[in-house]
C-alpha atoms as a PDB file:
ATOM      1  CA  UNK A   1     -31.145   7.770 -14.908  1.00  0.00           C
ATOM      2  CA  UNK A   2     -31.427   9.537 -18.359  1.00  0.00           C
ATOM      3  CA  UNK A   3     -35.128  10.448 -17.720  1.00  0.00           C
ATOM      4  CA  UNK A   4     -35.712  13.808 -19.426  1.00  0.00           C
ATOM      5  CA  UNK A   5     -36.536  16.230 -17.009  1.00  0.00           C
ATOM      6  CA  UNK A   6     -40.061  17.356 -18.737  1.00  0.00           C
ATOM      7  CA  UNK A   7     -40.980  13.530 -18.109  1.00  0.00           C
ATOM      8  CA  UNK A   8     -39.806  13.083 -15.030  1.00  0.00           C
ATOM      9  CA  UNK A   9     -43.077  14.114 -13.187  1.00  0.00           C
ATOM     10  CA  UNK A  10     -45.226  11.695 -15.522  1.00  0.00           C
ATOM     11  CA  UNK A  11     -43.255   8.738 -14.737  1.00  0.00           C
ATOM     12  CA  UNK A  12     -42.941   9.059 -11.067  1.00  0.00           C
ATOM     13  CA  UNK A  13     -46.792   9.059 -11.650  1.00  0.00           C
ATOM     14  CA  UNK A  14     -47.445   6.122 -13.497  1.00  0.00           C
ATOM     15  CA  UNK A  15     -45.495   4.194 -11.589  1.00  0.00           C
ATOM     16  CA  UNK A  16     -47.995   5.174  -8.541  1.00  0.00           C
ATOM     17  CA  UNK A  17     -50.741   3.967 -10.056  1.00  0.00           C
ATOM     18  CA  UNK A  18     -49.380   0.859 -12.189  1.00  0.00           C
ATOM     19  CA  UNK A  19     -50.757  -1.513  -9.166  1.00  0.00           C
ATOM     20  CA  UNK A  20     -54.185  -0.693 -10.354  1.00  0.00           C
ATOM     21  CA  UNK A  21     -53.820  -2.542 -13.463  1.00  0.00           C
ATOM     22  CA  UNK A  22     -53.804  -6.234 -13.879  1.00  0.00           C
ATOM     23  CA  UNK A  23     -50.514  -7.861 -15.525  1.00  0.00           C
ATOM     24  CA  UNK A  24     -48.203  -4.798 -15.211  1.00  0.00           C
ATOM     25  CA  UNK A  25     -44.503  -6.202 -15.325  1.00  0.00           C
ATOM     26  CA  UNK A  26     -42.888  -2.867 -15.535  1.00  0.00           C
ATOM     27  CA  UNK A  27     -43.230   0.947 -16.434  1.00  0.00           C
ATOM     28  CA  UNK A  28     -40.040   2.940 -17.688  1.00  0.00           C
ATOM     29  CA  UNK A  29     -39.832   5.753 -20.135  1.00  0.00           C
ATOM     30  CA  UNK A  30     -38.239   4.846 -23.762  1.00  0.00           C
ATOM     31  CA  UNK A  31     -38.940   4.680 -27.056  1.00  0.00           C
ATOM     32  CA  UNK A  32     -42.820   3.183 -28.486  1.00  0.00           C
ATOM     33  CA  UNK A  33     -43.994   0.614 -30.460  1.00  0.00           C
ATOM     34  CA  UNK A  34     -45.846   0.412 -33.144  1.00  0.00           C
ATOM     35  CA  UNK A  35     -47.031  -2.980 -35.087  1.00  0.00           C
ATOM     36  CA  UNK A  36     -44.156  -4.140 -32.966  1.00  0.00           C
ATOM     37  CA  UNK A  37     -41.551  -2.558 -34.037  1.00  0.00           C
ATOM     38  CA  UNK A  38     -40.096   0.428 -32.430  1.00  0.00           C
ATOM     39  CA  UNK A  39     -40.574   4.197 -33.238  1.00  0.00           C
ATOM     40  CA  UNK A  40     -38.428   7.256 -32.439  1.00  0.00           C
ATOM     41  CA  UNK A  41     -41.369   8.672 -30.568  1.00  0.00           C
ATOM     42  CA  UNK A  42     -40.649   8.055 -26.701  1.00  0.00           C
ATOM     43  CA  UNK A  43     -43.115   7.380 -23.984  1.00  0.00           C
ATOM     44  CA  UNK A  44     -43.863   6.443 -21.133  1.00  0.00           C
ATOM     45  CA  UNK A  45     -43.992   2.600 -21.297  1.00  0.00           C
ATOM     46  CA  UNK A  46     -46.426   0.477 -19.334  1.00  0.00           C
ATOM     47  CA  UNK A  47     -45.265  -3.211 -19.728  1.00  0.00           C
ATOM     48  CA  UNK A  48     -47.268  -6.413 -19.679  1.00  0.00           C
ATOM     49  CA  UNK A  49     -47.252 -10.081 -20.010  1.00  0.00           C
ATOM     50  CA  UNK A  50     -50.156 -10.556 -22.517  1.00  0.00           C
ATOM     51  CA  UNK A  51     -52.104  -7.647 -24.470  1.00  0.00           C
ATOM     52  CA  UNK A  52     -55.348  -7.621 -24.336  1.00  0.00           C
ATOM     53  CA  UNK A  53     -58.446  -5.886 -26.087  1.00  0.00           C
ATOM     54  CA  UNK A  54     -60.629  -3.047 -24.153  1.00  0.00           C
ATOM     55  CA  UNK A  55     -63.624  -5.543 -24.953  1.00  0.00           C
ATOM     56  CA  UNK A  56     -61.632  -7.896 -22.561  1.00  0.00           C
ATOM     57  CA  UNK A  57     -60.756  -5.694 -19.682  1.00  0.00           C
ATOM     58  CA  UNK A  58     -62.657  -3.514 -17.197  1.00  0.00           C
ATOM     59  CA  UNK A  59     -62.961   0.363 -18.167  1.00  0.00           C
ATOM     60  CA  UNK A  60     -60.868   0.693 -15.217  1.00  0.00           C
ATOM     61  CA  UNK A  61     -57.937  -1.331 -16.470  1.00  0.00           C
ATOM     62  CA  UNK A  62     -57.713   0.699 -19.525  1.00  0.00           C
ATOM     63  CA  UNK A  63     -54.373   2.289 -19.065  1.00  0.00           C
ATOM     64  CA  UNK A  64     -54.526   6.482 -20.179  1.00  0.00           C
ATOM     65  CA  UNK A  65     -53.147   7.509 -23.570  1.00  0.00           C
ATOM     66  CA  UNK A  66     -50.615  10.105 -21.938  1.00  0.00           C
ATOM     67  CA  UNK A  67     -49.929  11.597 -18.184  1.00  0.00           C
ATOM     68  CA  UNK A  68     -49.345  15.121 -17.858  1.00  0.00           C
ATOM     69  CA  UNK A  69     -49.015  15.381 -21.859  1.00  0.00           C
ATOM     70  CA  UNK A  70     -46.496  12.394 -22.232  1.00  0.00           C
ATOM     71  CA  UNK A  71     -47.820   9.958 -24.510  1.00  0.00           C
ATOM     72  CA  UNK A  72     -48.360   6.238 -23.150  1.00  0.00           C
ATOM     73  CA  UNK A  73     -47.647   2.803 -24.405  1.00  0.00           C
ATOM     74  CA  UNK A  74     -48.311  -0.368 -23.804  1.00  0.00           C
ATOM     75  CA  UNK A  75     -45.754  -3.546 -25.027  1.00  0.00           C
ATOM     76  CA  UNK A  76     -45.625  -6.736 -24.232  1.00  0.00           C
ATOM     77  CA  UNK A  77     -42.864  -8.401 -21.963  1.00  0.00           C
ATOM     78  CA  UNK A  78     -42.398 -10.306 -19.018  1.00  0.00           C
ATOM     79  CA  UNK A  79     -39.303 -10.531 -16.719  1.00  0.00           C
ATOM     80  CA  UNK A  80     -37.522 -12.539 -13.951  1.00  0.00           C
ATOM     81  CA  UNK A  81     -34.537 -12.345 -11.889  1.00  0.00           C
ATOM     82  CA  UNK A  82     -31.382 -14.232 -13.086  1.00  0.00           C
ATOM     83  CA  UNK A  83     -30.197 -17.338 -10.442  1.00  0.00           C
ATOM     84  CA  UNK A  84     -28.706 -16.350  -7.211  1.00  0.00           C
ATOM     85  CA  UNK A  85     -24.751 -14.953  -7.040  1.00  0.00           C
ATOM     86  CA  UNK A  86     -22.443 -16.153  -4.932  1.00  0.00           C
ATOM     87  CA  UNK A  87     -20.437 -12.845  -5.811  1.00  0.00           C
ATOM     88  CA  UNK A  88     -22.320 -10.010  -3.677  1.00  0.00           C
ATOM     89  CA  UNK A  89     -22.348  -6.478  -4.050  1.00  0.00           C
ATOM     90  CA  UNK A  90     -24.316  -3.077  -2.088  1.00  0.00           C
ATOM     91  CA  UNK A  91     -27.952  -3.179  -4.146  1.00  0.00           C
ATOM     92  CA  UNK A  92     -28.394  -6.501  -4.895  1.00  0.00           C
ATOM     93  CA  UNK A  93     -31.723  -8.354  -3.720  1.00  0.00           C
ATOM     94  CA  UNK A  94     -31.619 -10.219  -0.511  1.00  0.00           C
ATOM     95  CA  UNK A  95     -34.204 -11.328   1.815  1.00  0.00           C
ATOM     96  CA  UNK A  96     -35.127 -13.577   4.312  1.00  0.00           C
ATOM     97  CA  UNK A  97     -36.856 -17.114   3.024  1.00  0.00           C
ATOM     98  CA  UNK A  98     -38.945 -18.679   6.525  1.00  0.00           C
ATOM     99  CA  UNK A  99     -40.387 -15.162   6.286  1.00  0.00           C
ATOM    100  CA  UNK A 100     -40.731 -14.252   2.716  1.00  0.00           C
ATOM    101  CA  UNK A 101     -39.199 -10.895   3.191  1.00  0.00           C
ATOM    102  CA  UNK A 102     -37.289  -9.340   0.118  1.00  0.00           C
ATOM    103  CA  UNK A 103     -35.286  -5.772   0.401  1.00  0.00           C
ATOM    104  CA  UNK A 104     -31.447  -4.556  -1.141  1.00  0.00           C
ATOM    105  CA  UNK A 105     -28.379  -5.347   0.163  1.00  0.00           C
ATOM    106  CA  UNK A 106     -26.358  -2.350   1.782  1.00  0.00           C
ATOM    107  CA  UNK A 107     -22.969  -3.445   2.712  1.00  0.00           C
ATOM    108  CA  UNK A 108     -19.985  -5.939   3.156  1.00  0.00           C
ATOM    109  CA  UNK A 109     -19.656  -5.998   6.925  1.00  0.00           C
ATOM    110  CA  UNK A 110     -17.775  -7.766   9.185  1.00  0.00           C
ATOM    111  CA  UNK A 111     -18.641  -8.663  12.747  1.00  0.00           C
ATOM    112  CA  UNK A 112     -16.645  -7.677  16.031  1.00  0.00           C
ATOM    113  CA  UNK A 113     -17.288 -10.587  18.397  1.00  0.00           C
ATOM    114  CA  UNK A 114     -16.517 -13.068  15.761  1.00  0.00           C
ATOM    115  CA  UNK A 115     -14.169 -11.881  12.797  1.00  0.00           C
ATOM    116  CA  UNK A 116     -16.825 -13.148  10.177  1.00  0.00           C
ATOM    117  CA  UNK A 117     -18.099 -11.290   6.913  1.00  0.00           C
ATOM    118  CA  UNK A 118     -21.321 -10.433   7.052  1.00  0.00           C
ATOM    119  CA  UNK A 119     -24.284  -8.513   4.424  1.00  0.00           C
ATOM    120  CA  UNK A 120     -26.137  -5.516   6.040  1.00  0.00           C
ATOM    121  CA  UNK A 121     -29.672  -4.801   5.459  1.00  0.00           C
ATOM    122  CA  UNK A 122     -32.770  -3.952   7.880  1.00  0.00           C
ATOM    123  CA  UNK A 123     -34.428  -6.027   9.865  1.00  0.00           C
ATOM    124  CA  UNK A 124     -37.624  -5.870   8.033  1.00  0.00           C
ATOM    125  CA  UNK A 125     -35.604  -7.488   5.107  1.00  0.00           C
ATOM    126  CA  UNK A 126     -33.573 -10.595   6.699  1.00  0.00           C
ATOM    127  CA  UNK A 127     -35.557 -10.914   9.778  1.00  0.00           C
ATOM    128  CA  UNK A 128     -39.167  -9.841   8.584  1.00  0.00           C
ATOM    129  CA  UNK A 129     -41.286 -10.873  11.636  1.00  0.00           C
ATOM    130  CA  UNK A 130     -41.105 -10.688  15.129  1.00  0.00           C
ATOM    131  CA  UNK A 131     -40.838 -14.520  15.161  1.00  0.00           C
ATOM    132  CA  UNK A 132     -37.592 -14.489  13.328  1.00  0.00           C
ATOM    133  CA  UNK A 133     -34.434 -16.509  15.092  1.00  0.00           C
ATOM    134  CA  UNK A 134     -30.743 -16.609  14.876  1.00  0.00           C
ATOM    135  CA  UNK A 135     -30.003 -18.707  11.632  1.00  0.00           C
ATOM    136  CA  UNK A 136     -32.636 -18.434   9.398  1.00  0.00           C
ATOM    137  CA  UNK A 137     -31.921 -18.702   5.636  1.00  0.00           C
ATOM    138  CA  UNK A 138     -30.784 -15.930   3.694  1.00  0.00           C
ATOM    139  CA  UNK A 139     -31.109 -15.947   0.153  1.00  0.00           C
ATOM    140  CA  UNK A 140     -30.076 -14.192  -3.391  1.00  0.00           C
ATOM    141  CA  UNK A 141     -32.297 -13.411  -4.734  1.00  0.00           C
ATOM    142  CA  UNK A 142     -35.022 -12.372  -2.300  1.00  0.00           C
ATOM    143  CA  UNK A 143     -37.990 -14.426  -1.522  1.00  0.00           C
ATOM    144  CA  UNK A 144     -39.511 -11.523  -3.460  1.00  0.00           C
ATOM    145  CA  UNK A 145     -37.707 -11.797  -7.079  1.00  0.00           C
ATOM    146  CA  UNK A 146     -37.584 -15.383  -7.159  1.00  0.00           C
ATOM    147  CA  UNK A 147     -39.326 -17.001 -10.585  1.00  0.00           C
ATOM    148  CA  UNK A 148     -41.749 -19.741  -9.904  1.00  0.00           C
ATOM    149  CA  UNK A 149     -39.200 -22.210 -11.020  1.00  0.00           C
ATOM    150  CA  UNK A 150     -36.239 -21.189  -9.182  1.00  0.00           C
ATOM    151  CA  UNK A 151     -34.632 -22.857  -6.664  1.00  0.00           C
ATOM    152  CA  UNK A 152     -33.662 -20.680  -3.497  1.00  0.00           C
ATOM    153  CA  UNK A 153     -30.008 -19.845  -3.298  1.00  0.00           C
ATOM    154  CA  UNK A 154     -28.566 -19.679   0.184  1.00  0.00           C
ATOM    155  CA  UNK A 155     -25.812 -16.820   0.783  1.00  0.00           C
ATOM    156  CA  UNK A 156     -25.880 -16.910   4.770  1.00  0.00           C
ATOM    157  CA  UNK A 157     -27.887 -16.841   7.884  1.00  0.00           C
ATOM    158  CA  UNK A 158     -29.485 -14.409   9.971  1.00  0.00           C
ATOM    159  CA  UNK A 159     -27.266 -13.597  12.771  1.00  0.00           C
ATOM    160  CA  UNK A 160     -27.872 -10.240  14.419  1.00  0.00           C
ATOM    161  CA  UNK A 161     -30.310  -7.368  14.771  1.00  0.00           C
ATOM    162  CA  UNK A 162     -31.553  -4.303  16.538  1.00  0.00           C
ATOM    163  CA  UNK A 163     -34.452  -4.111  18.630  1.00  0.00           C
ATOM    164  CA  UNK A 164     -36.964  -1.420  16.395  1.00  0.00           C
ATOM    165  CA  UNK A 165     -38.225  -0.203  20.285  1.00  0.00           C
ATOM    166  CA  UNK A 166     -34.431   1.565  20.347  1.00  0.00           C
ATOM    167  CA  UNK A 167     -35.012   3.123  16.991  1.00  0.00           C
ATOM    168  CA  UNK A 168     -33.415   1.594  13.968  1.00  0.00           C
ATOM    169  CA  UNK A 169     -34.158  -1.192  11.723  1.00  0.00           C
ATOM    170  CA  UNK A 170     -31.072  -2.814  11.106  1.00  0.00           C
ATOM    171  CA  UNK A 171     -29.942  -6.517  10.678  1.00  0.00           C
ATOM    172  CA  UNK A 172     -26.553  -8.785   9.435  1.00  0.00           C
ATOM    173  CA  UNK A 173     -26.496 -11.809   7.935  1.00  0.00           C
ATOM    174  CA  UNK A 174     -23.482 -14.337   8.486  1.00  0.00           C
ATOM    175  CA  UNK A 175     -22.252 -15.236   4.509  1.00  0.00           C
ATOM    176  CA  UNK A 176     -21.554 -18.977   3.856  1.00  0.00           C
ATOM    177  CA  UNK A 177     -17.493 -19.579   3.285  1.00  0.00           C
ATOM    178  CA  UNK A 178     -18.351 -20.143  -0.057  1.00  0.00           C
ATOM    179  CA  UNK A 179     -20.127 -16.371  -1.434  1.00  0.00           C
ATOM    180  CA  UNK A 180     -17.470 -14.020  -1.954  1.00  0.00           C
ATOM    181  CA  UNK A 181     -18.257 -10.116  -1.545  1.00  0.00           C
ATOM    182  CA  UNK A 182     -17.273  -6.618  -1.849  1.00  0.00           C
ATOM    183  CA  UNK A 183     -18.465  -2.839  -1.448  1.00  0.00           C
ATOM    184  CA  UNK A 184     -17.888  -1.754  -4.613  1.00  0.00           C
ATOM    185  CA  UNK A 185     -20.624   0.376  -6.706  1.00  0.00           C
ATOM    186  CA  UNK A 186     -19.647   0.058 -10.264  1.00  0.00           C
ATOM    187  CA  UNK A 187     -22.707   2.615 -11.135  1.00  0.00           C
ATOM    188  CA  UNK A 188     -20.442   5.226  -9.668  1.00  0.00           C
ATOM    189  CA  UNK A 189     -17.128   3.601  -9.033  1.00  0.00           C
ATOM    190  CA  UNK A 190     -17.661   4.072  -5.568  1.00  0.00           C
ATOM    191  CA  UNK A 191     -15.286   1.100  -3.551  1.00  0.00           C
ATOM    192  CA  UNK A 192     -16.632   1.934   0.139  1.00  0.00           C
ATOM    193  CA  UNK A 193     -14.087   1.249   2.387  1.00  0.00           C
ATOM    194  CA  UNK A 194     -15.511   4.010   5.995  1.00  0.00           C
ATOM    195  CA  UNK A 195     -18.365   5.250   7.102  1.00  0.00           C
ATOM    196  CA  UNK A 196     -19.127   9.258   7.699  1.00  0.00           C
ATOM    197  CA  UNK A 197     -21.711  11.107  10.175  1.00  0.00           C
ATOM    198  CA  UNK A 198     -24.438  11.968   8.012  1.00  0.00           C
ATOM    199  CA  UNK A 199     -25.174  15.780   8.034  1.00  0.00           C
ATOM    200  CA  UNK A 200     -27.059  18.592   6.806  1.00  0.00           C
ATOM    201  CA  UNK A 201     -26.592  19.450   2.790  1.00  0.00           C
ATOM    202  CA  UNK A 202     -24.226  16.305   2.159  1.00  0.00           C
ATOM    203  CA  UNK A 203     -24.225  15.120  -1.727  1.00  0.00           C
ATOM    204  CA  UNK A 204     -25.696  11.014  -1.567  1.00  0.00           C
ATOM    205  CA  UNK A 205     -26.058   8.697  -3.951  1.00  0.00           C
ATOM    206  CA  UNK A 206     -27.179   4.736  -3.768  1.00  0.00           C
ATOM    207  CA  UNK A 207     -27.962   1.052  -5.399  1.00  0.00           C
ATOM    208  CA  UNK A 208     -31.204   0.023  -4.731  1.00  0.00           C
ATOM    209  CA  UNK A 209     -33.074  -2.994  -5.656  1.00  0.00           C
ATOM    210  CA  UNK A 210     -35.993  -1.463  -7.286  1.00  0.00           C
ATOM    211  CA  UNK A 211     -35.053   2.207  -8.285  1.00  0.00           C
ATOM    212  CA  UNK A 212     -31.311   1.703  -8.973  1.00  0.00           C
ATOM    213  CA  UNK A 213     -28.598   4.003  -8.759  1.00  0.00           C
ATOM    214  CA  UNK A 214     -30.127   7.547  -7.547  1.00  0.00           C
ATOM    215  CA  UNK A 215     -28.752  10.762  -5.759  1.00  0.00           C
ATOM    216  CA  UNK A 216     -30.030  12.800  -3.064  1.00  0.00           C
ATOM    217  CA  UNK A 217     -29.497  15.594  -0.531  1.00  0.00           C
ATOM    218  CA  UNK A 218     -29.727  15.620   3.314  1.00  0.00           C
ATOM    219  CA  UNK A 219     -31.913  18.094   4.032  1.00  0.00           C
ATOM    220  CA  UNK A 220     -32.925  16.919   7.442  1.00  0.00           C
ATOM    221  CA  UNK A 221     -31.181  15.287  10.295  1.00  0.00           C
ATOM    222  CA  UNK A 222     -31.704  14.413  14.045  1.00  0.00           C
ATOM    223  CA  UNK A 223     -35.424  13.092  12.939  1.00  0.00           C
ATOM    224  CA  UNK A 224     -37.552  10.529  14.487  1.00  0.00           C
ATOM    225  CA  UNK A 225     -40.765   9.575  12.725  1.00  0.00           C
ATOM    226  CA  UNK A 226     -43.443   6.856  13.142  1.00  0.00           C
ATOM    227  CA  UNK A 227     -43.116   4.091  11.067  1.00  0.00           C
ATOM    228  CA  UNK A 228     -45.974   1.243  10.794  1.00  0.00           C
ATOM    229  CA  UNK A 229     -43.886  -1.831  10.721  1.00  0.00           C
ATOM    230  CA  UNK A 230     -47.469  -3.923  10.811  1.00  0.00           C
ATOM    231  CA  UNK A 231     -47.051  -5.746   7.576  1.00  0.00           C
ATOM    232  CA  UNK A 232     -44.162  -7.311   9.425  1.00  0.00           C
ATOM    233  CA  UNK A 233     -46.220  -8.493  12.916  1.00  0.00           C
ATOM    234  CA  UNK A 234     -45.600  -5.449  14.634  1.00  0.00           C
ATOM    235  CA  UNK A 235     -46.744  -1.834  14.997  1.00  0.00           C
ATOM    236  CA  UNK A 236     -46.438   1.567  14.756  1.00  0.00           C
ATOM    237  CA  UNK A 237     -42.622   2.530  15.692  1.00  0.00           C
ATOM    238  CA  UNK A 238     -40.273   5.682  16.271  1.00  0.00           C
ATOM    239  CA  UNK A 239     -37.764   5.572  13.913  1.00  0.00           C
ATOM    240  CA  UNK A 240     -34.509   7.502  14.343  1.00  0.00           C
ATOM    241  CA  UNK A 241     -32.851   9.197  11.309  1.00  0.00           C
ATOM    242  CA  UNK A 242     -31.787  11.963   8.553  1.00  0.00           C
ATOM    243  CA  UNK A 243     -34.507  12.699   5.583  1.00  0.00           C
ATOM    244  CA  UNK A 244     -33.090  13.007   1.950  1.00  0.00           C
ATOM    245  CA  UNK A 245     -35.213  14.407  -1.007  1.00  0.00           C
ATOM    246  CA  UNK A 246     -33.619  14.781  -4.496  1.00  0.00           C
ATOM    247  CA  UNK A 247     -30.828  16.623  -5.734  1.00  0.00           C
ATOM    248  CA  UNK A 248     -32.201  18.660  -8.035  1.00  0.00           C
ATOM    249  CA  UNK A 249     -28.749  18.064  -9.876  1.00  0.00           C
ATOM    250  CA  UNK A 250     -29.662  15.451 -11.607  1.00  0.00           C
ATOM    251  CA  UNK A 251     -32.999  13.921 -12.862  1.00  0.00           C
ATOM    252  CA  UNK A 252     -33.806  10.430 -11.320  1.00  0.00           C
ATOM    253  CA  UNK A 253     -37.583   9.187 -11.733  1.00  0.00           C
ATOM    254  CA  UNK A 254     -37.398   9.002  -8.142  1.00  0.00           C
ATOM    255  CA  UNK A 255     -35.119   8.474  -4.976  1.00  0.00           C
ATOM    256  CA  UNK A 256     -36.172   5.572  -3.694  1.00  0.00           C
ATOM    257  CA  UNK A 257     -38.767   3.184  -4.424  1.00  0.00           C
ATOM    258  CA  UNK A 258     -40.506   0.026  -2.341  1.00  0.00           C
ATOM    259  CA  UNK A 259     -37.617  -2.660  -2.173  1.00  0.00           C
ATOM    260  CA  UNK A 260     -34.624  -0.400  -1.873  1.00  0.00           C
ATOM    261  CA  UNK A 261     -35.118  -0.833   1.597  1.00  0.00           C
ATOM    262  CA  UNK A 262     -31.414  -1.560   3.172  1.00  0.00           C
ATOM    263  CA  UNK A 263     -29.367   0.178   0.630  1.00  0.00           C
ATOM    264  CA  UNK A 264     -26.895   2.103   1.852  1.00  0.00           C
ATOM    265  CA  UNK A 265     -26.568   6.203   1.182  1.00  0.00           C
ATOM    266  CA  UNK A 266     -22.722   7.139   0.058  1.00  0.00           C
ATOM    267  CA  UNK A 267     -21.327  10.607  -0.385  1.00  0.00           C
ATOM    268  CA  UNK A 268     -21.088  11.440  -3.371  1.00  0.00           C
ATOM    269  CA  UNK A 269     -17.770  12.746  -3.082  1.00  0.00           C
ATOM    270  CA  UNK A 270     -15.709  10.825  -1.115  1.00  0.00           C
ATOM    271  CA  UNK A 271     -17.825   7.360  -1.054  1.00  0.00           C
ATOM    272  CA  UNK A 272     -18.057   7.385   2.816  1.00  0.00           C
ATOM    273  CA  UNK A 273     -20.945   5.661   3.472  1.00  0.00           C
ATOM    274  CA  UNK A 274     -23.597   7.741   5.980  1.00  0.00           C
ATOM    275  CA  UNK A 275     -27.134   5.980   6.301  1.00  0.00           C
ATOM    276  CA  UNK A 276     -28.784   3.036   5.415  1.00  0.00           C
ATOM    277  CA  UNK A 277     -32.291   3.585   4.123  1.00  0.00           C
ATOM    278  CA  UNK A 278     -35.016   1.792   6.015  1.00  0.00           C
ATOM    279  CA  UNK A 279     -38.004   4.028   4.663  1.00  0.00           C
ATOM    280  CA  UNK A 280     -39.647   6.243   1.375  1.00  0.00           C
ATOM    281  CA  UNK A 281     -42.231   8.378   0.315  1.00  0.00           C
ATOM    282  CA  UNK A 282     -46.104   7.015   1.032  1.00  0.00           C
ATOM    283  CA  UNK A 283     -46.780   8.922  -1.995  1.00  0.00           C
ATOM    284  CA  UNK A 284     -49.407  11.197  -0.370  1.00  0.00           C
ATOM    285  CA  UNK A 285     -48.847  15.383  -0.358  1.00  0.00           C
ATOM    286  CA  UNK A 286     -46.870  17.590  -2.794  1.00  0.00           C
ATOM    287  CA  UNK A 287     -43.298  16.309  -0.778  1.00  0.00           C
ATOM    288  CA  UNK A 288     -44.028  13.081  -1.696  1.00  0.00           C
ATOM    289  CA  UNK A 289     -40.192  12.007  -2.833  1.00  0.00           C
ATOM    290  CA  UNK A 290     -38.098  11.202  -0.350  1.00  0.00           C
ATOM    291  CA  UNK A 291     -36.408   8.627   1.654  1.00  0.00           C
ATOM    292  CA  UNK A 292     -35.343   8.514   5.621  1.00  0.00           C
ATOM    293  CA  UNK A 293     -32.366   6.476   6.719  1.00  0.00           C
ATOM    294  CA  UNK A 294     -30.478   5.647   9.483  1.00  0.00           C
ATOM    295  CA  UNK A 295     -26.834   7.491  10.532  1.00  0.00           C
ATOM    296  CA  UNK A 296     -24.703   4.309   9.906  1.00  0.00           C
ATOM    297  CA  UNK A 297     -21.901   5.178  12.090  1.00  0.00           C
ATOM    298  CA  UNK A 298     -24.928   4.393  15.277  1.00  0.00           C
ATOM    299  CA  UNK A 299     -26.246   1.400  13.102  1.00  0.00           C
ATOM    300  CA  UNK A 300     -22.626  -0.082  12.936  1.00  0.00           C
ATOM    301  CA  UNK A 301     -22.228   0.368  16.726  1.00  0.00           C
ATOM    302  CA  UNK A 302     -25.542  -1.089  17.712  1.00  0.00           C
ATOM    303  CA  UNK A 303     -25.237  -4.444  15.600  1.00  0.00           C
ATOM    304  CA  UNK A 304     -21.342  -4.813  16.549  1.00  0.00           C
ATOM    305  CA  UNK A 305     -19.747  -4.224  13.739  1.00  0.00           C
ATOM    306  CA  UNK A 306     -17.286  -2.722  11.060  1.00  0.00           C
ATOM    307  CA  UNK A 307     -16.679  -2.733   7.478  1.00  0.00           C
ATOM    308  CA  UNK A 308     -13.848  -5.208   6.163  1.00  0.00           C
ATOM    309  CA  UNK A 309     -10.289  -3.648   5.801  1.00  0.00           C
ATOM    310  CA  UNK A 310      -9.999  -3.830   2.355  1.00  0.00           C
END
């Protein structure tokens, strides 16, 4: 992601604690401001809607002048998602509307029993409650990136997913005839066209919603781990899958990030797709980046399906 490795450690900290401040409408690492115009000094850049004056805001909402020795700034901007694509593609937002769930989309798909395309994500992003039924509105953007103004845009229906007692957190969507599709990854030029058995030491990289395009190693398969799925009406689960940290090959901020939930992991190599993420870091302990995903090859056989021929 182009994030020098001596910051590296100072942004993946200030994005921890940018909840604790009031207006925040991004943090990224670039260059400062000054008397609004930029500077070739870089920093790491907490963004907002509206300035305001420390006379104006609590002592604890005054953001720090630098983490771990990188300088801090603060400029003003505010953001929203563009209107909904009837083109998809793996990493785009996608979420379930009735239940105001928002996560990435992994992959093109298309379904055995009925020959129709599909989008792949997890269940906690196109179902999003235990009270979720068979053709619920899916939308583009996500429930979760929509402005205030914009109008939900319908790309299919919830159709089919896996029961998180068996282990994996996995859902498809049924696309309208109108939204047209594919699995290609320009961020790597990746056009995913199988799916691979995840295993030990593989090369990944994926598109996610909120951190992007990222890379990571396997460095754990077989797993199960408890996952609190209680934010969604439900509780404390087993979840089956590998565990991926970074590849210390290359310098992303982080691997995965709240909202990339559904993207699918890739080798690096080959493009096979392997796992589809359905969990990160709490950001607790000195391991603290890292994702856990699902071997797709199981997910594709539990929901019934395949991805298209071409």
């Amino acid at each position: 992601m182009g994030v020098p490795k001596s910051a590296a450690a100072a942004l993946s900290h200030a994005k921890r604690i940018a909840r604790r401040y009031e207006g925040i409408t991004g943090v990224d690492f670039g260059y400062a401001f000054k008397n609004g115009r930029r500077t070739a000094k870089q920093a790491i850049r907490f963004h907002v809607g509206r300035k305001k004056s420390v006379k104006d805001i609590g002592k604890m909402q005054v953001i720090p002048e630098n983490i771990h020795n990188i300088q801090c700034d603060v400029i003003e901007a505010e953001y929203r998602p563009h209107q909904g694509s009837d083109n998809l593609v793996p990493g785009m937002s996608v979420g379930n509307l009735a239940h105001r769930a928002t996560g990435t989309l992994g992959l093109t798909v298309m379904d055995l029993q009925g020959g129709v395309r599909c989008v792949l994500s997890n269940w906690h992003v196109l179902g999003g409650s235990p009270e979720c039924v068979v053709g619920q509105e899916i939308i583009q953007p996500g429930p979760g990136n929509l402005g205030t103004s914009d109008p939900a845009h319908k790309i299919g229906e919830l159709m089919r997913w896996t029961n998180l007692v068996h282990g994996y957190d996995a859902a498809i969507a049924r696309l309208t005839v109108e939204t047209t599709s594919s699995n290609f990854i320009a961020s790597s030029q990746l056009n995913v066209l199988t799916t691979a058995e995840p295993k030990l030491g593989m090369r990944v990289v994926k598109q996610g919603l909120a951190s992007g395009f990222t890379h990571a190693l396997i460095d754990g398969v077989g797993g199960s781990f408890p996952i609190n799925y209680s934010n969604f009406g439900d509780t404390t689960r087993w979840m089956n899958g590998v565990h991926l940290v970074p590849d210390q090959a290359h310098l992303d901020a982080e691997i995965t990030l709240e909202g990339d939930s559904g993207a699918a992991w890739c080798e690096a190599s080959t493009g096979y797709a392997v796992a589809l993420n359905f969990a990160g870091e709490s950001g607790l302990g000195p391991l603290s980046d890292y994702a856990l995903a699902h071997p797709l090859p199981r997910v594709f056989e539990l929901l019934q399906i395949k991805l298209p021929d071409k």
